[in-house]
Protein backbone atom coordinates (compact mmCIF):
# COMPACT_ATOMS: atom_id res chain seq x y z
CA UNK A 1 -56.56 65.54 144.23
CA UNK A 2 -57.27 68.59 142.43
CA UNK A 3 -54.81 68.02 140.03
CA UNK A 4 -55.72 64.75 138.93
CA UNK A 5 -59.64 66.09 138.12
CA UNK A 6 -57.57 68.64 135.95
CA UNK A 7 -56.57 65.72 133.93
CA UNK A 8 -59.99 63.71 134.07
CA UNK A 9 -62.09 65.72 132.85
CA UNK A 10 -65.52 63.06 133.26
CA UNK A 11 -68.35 63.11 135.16
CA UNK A 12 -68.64 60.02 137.08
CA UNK A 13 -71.98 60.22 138.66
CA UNK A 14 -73.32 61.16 135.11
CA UNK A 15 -71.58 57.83 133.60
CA UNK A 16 -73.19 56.16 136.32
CA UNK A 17 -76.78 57.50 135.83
CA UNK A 18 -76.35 56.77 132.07
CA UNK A 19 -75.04 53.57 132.69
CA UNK A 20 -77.23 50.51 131.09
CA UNK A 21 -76.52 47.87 133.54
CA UNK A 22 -74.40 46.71 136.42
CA UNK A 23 -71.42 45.53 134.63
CA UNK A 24 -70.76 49.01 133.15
CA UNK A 25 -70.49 50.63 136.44
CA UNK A 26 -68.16 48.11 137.62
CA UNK A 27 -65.83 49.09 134.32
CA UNK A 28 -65.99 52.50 135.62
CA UNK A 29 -64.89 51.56 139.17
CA UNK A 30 -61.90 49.89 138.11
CA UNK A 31 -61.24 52.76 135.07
CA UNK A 32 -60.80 54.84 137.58
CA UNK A 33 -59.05 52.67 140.00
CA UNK A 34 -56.22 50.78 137.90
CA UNK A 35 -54.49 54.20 137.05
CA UNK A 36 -53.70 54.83 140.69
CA UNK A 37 -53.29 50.65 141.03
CA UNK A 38 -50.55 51.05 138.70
CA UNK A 39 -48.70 53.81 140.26
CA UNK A 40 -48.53 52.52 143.61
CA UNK A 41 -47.17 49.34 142.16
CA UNK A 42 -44.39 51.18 140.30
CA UNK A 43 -43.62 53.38 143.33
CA UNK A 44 -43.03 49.98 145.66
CA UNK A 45 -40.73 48.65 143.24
CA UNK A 46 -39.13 51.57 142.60
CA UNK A 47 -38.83 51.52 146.68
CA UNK A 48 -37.89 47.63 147.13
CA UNK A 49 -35.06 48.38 143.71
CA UNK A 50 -33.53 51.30 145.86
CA UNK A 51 -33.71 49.33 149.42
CA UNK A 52 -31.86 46.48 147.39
CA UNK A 53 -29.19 48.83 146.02
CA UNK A 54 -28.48 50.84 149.52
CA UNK A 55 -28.56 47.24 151.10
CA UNK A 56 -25.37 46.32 148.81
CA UNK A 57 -23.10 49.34 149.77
């Protein structure tokens, strides 16, 4: 975890205070979300492509 704030170098909670409605602080929810959305996905079908190929042997 303390490698990824390394990268992201934003204060949430400030966004959040500055924020001037709802709608932005759902953008921020899934701005920070979708990055770590995205790697699961590619890990499970990088998982499911390797299960496939073992499965074949």
């Amino acid at each position: 975890m303390h490698l990824i704030s390394l990268f992201q170098q934003t204060n949430i909670d400030e966004k959040i205070q500055n924020a001037p409605d709802d709608s932005y602080l759902i953008g921020v929810w899934i701005g920070n979300i979708l990055p770590f959305a995205v790697l699961v996905g590619l890990a499970w079908w990088m998982y499911i492509r390797a299960k496939k190929r073992q499965n074949k042997k």
